[in-house]
Protein backbone atom coordinates (compact mmCIF):
# COMPACT_ATOMS: atom_id res chain seq x y z
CA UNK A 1 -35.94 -0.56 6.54
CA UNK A 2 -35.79 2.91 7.00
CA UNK A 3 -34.75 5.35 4.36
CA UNK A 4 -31.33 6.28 5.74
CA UNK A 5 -30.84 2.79 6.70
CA UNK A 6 -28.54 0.85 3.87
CA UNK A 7 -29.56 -1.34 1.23
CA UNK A 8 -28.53 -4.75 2.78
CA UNK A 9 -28.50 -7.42 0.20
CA UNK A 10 -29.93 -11.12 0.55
CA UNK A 11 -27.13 -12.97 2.04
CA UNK A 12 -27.77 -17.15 2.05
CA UNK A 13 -25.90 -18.59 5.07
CA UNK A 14 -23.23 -21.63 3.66
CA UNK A 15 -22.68 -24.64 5.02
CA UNK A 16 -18.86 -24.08 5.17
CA UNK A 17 -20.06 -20.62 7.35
CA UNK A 18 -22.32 -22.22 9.60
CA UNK A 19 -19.67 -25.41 9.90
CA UNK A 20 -16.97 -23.19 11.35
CA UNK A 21 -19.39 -21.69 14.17
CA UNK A 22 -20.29 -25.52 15.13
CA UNK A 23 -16.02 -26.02 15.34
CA UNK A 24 -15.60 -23.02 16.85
CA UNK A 25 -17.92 -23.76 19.86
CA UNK A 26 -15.93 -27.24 20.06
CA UNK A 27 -13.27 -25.23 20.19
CA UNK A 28 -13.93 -23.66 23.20
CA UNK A 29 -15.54 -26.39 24.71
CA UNK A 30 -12.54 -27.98 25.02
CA UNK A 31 -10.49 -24.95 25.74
CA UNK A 32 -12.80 -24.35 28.85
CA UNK A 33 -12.65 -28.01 29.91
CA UNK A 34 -8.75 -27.71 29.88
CA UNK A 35 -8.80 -24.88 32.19
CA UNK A 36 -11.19 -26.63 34.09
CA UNK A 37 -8.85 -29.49 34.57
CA UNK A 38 -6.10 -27.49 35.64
CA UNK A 39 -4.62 -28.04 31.81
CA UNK A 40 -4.30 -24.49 30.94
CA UNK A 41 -3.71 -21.13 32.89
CA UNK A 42 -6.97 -20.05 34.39
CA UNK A 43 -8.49 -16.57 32.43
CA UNK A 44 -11.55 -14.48 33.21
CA UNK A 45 -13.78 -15.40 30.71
CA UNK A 46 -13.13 -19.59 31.71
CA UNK A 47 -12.58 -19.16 35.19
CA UNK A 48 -15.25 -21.61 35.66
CA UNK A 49 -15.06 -23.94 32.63
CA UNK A 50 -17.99 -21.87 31.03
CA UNK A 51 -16.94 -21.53 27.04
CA UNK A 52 -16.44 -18.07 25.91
CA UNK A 53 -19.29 -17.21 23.32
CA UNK A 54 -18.64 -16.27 19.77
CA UNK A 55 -19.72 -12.87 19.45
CA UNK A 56 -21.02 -11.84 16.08
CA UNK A 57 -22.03 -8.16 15.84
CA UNK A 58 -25.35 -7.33 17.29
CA UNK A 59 -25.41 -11.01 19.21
CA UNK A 60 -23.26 -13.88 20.41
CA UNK A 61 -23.65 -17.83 20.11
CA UNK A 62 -22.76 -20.32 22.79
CA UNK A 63 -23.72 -23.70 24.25
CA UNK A 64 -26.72 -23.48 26.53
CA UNK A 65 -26.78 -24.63 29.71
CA UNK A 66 -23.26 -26.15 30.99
CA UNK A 67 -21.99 -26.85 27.86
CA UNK A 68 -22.52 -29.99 27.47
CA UNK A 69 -24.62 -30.48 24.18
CA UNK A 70 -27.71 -29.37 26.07
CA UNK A 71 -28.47 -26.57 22.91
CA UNK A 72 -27.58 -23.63 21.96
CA UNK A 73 -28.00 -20.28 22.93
CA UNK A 74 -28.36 -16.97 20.71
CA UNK A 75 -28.19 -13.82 22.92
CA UNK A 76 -28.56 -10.77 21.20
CA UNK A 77 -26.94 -7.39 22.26
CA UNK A 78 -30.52 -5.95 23.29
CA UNK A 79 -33.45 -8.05 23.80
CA UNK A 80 -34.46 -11.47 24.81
CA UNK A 81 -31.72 -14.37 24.22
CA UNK A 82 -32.69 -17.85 22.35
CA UNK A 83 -32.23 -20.61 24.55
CA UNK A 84 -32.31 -24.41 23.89
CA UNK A 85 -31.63 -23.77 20.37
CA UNK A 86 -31.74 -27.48 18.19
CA UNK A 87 -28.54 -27.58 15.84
CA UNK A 88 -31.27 -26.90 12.92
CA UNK A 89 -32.79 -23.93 14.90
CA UNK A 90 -29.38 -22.56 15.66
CA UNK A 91 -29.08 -22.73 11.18
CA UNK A 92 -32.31 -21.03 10.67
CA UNK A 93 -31.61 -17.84 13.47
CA UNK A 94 -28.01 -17.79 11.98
CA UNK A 95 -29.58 -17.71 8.39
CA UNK A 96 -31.73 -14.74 9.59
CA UNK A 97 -28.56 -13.33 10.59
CA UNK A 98 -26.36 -14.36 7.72
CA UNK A 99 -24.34 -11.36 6.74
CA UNK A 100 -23.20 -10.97 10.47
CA UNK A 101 -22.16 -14.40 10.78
CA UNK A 102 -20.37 -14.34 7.12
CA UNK A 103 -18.97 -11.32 7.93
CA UNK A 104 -17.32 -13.04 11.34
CA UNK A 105 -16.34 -16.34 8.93
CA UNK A 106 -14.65 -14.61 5.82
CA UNK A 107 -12.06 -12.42 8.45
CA UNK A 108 -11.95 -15.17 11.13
CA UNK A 109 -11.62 -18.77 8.86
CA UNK A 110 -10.85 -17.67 5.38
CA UNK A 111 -8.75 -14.55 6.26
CA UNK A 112 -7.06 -16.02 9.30
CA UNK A 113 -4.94 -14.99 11.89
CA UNK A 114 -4.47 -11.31 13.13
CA UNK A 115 -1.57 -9.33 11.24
CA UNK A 116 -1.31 -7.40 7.94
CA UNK A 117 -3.47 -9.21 5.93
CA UNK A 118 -6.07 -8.97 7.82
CA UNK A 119 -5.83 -5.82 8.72
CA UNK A 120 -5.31 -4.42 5.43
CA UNK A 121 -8.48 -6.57 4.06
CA UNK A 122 -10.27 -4.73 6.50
CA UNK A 123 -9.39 -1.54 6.05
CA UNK A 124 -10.31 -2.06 2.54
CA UNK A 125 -14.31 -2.30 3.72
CA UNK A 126 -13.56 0.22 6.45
CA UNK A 127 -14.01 -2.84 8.41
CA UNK A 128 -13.35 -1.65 12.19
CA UNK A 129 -15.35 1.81 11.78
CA UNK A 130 -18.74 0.76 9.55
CA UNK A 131 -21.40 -1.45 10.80
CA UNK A 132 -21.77 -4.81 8.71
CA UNK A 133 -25.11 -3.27 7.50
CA UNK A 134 -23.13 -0.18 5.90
CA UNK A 135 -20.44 -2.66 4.50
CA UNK A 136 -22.65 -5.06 2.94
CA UNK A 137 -24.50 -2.37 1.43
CA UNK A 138 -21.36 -0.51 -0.21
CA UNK A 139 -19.95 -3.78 -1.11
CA UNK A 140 -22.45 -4.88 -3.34
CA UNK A 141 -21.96 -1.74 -5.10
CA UNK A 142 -18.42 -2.27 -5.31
CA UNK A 143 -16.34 -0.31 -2.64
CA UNK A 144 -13.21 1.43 -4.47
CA UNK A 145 -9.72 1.45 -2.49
CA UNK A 146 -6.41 3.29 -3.52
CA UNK A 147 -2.85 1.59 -2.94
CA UNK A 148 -0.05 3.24 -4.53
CA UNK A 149 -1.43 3.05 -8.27
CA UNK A 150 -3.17 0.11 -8.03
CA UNK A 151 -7.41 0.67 -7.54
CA UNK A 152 -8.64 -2.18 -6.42
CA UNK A 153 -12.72 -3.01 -5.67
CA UNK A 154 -14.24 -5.10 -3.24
CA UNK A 155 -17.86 -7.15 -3.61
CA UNK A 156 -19.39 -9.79 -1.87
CA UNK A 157 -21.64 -12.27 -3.11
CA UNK A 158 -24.97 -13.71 -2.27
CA UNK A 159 -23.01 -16.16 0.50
CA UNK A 160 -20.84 -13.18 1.98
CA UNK A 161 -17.90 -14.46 0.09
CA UNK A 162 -15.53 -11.48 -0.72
CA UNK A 163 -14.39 -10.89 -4.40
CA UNK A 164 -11.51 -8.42 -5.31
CA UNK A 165 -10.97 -6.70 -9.06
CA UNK A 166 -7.73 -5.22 -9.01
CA UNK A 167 -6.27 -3.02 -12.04
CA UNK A 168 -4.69 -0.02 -12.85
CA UNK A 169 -6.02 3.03 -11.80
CA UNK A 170 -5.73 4.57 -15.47
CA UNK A 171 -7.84 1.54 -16.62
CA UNK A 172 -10.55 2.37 -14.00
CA UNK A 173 -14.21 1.88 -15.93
CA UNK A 174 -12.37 -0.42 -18.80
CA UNK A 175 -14.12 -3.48 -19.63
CA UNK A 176 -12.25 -6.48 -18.18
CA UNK A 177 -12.12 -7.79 -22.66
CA UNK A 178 -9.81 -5.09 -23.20
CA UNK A 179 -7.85 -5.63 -20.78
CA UNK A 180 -5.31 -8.59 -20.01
CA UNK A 181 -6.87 -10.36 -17.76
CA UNK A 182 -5.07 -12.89 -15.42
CA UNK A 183 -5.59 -14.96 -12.05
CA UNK A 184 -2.34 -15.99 -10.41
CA UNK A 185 -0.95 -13.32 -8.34
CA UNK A 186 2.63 -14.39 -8.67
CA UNK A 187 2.24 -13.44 -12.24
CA UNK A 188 2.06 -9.91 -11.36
CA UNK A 189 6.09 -10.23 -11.22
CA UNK A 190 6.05 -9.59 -14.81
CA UNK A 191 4.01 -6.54 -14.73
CA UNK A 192 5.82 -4.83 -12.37
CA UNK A 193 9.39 -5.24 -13.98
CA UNK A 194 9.04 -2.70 -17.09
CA UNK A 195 7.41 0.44 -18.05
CA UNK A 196 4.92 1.29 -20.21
CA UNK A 197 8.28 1.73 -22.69
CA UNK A 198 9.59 -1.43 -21.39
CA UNK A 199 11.81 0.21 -19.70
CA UNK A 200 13.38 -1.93 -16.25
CA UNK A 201 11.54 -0.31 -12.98
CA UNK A 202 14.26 -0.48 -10.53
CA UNK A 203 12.58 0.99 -7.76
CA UNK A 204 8.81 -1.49 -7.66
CA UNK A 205 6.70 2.04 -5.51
CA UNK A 206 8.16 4.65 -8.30
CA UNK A 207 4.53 5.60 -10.23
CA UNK A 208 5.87 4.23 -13.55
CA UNK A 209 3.51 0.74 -12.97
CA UNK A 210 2.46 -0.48 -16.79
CA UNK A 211 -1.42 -0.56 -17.18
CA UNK A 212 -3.38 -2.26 -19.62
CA UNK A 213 -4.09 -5.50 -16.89
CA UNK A 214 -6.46 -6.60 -14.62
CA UNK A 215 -6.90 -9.68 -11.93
CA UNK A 216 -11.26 -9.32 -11.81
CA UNK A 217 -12.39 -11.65 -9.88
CA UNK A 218 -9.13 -12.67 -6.35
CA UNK A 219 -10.35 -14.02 -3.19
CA UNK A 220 -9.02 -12.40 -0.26
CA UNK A 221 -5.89 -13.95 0.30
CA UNK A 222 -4.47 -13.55 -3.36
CA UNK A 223 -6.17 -10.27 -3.45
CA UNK A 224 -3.69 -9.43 -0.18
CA UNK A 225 -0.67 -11.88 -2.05
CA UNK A 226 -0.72 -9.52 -5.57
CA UNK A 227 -0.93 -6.49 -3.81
CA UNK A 228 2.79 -7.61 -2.00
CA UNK A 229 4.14 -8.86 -5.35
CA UNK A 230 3.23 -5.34 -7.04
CA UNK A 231 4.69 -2.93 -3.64
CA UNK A 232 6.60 -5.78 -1.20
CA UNK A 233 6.32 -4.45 2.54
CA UNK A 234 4.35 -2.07 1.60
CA UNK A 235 1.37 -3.29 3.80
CA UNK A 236 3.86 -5.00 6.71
CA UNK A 237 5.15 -1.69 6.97
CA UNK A 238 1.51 -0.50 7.23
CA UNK A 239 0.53 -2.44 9.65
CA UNK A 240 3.79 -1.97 12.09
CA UNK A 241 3.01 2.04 11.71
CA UNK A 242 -0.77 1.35 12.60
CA UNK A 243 0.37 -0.86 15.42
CA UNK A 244 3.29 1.80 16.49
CA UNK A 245 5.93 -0.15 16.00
CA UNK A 246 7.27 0.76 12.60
CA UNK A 247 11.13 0.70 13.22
CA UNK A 248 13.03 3.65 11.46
CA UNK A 249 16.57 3.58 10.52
CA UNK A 250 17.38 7.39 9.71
CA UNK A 251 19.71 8.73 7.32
CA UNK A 252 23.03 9.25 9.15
CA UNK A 253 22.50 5.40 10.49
CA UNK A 254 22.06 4.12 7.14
CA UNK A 255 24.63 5.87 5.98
CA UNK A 256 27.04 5.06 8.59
CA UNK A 257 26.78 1.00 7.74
CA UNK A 258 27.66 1.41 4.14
CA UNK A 259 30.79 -0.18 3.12
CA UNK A 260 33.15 -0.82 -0.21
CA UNK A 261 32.12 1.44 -2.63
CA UNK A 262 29.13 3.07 -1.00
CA UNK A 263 31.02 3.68 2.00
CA UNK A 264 32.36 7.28 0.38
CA UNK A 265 29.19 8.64 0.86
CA UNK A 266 30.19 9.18 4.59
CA UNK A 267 32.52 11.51 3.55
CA UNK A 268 29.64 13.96 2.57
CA UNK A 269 28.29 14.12 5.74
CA UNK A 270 31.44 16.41 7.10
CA UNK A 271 29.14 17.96 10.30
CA UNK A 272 28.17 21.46 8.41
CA UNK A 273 24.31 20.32 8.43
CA UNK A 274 22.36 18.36 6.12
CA UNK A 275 21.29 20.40 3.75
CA UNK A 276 22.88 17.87 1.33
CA UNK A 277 20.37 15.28 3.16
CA UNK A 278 17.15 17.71 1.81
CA UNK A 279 19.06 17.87 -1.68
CA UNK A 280 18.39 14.12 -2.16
CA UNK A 281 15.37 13.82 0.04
CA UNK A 282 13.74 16.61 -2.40
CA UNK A 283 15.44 14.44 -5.70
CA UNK A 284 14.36 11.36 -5.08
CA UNK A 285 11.33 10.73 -2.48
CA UNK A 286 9.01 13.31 -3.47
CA UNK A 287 5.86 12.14 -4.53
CA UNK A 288 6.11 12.01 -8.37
CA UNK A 289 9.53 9.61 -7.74
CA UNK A 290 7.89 7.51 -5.14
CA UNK A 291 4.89 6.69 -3.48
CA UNK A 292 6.01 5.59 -0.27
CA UNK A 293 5.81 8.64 2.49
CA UNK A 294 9.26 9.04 3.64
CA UNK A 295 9.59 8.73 7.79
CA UNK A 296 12.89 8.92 7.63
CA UNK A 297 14.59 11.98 8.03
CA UNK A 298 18.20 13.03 8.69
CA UNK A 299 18.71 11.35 12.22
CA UNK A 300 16.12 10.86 15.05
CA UNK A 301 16.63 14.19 16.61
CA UNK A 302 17.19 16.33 13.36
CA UNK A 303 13.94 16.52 10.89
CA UNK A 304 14.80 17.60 7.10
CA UNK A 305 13.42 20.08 5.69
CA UNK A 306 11.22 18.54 2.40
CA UNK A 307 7.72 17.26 3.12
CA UNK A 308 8.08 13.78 3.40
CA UNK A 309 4.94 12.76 0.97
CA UNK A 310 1.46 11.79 0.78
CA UNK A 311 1.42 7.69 0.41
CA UNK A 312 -0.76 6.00 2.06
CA UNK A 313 2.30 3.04 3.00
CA UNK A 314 5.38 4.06 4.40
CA UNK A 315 9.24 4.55 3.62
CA UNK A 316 10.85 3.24 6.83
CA UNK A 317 14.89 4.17 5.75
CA UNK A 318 16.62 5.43 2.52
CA UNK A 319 16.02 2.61 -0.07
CA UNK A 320 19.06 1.11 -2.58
CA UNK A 321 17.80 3.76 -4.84
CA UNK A 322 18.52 6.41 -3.05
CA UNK A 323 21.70 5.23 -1.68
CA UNK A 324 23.27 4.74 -5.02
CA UNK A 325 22.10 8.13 -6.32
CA UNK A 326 23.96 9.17 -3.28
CA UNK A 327 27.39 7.95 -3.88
CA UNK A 328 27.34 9.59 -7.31
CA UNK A 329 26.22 12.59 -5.93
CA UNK A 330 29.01 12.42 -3.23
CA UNK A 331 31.41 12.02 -5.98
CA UNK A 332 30.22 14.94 -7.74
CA UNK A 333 29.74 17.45 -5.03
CA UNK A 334 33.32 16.91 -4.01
CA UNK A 335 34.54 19.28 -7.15
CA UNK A 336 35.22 22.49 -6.77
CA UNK A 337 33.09 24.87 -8.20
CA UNK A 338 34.54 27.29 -10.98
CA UNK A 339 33.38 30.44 -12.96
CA UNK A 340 32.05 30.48 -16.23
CA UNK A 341 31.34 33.69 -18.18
CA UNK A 342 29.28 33.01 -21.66
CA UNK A 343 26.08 35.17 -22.87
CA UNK A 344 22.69 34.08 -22.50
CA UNK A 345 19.25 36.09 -23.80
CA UNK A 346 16.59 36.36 -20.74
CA UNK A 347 14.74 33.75 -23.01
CA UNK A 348 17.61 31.18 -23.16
CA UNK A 349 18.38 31.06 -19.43
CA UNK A 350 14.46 30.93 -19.28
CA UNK A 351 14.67 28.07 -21.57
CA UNK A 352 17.21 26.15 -20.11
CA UNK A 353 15.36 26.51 -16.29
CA UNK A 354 12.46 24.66 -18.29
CA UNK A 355 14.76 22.45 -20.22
CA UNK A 356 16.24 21.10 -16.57
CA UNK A 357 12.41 21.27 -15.15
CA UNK A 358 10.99 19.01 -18.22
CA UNK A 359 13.63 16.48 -17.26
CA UNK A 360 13.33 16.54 -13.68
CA UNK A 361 9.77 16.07 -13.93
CA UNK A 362 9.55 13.50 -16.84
CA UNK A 363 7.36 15.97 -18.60
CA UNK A 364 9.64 15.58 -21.97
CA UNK A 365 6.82 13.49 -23.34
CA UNK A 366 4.50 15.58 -22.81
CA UNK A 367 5.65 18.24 -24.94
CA UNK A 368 4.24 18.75 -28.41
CA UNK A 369 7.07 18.84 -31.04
CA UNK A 370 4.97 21.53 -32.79
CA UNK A 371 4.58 23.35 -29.55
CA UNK A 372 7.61 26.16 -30.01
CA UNK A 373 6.42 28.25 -27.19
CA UNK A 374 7.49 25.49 -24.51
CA UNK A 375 11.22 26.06 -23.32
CA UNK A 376 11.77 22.35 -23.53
CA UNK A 377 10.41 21.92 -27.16
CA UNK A 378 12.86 19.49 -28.93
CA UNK A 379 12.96 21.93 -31.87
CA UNK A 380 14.28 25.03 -29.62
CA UNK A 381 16.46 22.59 -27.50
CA UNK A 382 18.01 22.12 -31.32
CA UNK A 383 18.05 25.61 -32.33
CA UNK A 384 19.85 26.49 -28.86
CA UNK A 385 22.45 23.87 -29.42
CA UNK A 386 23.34 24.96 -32.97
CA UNK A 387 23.50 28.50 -32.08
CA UNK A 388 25.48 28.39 -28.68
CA UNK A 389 27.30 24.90 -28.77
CA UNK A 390 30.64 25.42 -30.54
CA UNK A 391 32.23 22.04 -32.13
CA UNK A 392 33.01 20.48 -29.42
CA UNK A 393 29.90 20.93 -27.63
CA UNK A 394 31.09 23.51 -24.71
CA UNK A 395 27.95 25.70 -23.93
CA UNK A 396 29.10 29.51 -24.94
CA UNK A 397 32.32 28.09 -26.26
CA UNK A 398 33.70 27.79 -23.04
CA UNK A 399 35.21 24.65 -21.78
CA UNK A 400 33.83 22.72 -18.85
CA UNK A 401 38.28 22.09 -17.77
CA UNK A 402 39.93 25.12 -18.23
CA UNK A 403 42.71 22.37 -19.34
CA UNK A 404 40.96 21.84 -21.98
CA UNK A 405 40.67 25.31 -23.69
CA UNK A 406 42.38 25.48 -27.16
């Protein structure tokens, strides 16, 4: 080994590994022995009833000769192939080669079939863009992957056998003892239904998921199963954009099958532009309210005009949320707007801008009740009221219905 070549470590082939090769070769076997008898439809590779090799990276495995028991045969990419290979021959070249094989028998057997969770499991390792070699290497380091808030790390044993600790981001470098540990994915259903105030999380990709947890030791397939219970579709929609066939239902079309009492939101869309369409957009699918990346935008010929995100997973249409903050907002924006003259200081318009910010933001929380100087300080929020609230709590003394004036 070379200095810039990775650290590999010492992978022991299992039995269940080398087991699935042996099945897999039957497998084809008989595949190629159907298409030799006319059972199947005829394909390049088994034209002739030859089996189709399992290819492993760096070398493939077949039966030698015609396939019928007489051996095995190990044909690397470059250089001389292994012919006439017993079954414990075959074992001890596989063994010499037992991270490629594992690799080939955790995503083909244990994994499974082609789709998201396979896909996202290897995009985890950087699967279809790093040699084996580099994966191994960074694996038994740990290899460190971002989705949504959750940071979850990847390892492989001393068989190949991939292990997943998934947490919180904010509890990355916490000892697993202080934090809650658990193993059953479905369990994660708690988690994601409160706050850290135990407050109810209506929408499951807002960046308001509790910490304080961790699942440290998932196999693949509940590694894939908590990450859907803590975002649902979240990788499904992944893997249709990846594939290009993510399926986007824009604003106007959402809006347009809305009935009962979310059908009045229709009425805001009157055909003067959709700058009300950005309003929203900008309220409620910007990155510090969601961390989906929005790829829907006002219809499929008209983009809006607020950047749609960075999240890794995407927003395919305008969620429940949204579409309930929309019929209020319909309601509201079909007033009228009036005048109101009161007197404001520069620093108590300043103040309430920040005020408004604080809350938009979910800063409030943030700010010190000894800190004064900031706008949104609960202190000068009180002195403000008390100074330009009258008794019935009309800013300036003037009332929000002119009805309503005394």
């Amino acid at each position: 080994m070379t200095d810039d070549e990775p650290a590999v470590p010492e992978i022991d082939l299992p039995g269940d590994a080398f087991d699935a090769v042996l099945d897999a070769l039957e497998e084809r076997e008989g595949a190629a022995e159907a298409t030799e008898a006319g059972e199947i439809a005829e394909t390049a590779e088994t034209a002739e009833g030859t089996p189709e090799p399992i290819r492993f990276e760096g070398f493939s495995v077949a039966r030698d000769g015609d396939g019928n028991g007489d051996g095995f045969r190990l044909a690397p990419v470059d250089g001389e192939p292994l012919t006439g290979l017993s079954e414990r021959e075959l074992h001890a070249a596989l063994d010499e080669r037992a991270p490629a094989v594992t690799d080939w028998y955790v995503f083909e057997r244990v994994v499974g079939e082609f789709g998201p969770r396979r896909a996202f499991l290897r995009w985890i390792e950087d699967a279809d863009g790093e040699t084996v070699a580099a994966r191994y290497a960074a694996l038994a380091e740990g290899l460190e992957r971002a989705w949504g808030q959750l940071r979850i790390t990847a390892t492989v044993t001393d068989r190949g056998e991939r292990r997943y600790d998934v947490r919180h981001a904010d509890d990355a470098g916490v000892p697993i003892d202080e934090l809650d540990a658990y193993e059953d994915p479905l369990d994660a259903r708690e988690i994601v239904t409160f706050d850290e105030k135990g407050r109810y999380r209506p929408l499951k990709t807002a960046p308001t998921l509790a910490s304080g947890w961790v699942y440290p030791d998932l196999g693949p397939r509940d590694a894939y199963e908590l990450v859907e219970t803590v975002y649902p579709a979240t990788v499904a929609n992944w893997h249709r954009e990846r594939e290009g066939e993510l399926d986007v239902t824009h604003w106007r079309e959402t809006m347009a099958r809305q009935s009962g009492i979310y059908g009045v939101i229709q009425t805001w869309d009157r055909g003067e532009g959709h700058e009300h369409v950005n309003w929203v957009a900008e309220a409620c699918c910007d990155d510090s309210q969601c961390l989906k990346r929005r790829e829907w935008e006002y219809d499929a010929d008209t983009d809006l005009d607020v950047d749609g995100g960075d999240g890794v997973f995407p927003c395919r249409e305008p969620c429940s949320v949204v579409v309930s903050a929309a019929r209020t907002w319909t309601r509201l924006e079909s007033e009228q707007p009036r005048t109101y003259e009161f007197e404001l200081t520069p620093s108590e318009k300043a103040q309430i801008e920040d005020i408004i910010d604080a809350v938009a933001d979910g800063r409030i929380d943030e700010i010190r009740e000894a800190d004064t100087r900031e706008g949104a300080n609960r202190y000068r929020a009180r002195f403000l009221r008390a100074k330009r609230f009258d008794d019935a709590g009309n800013l300036g003394g003037v009332p929000t219905d002119p009805d309503d004036a005394p």
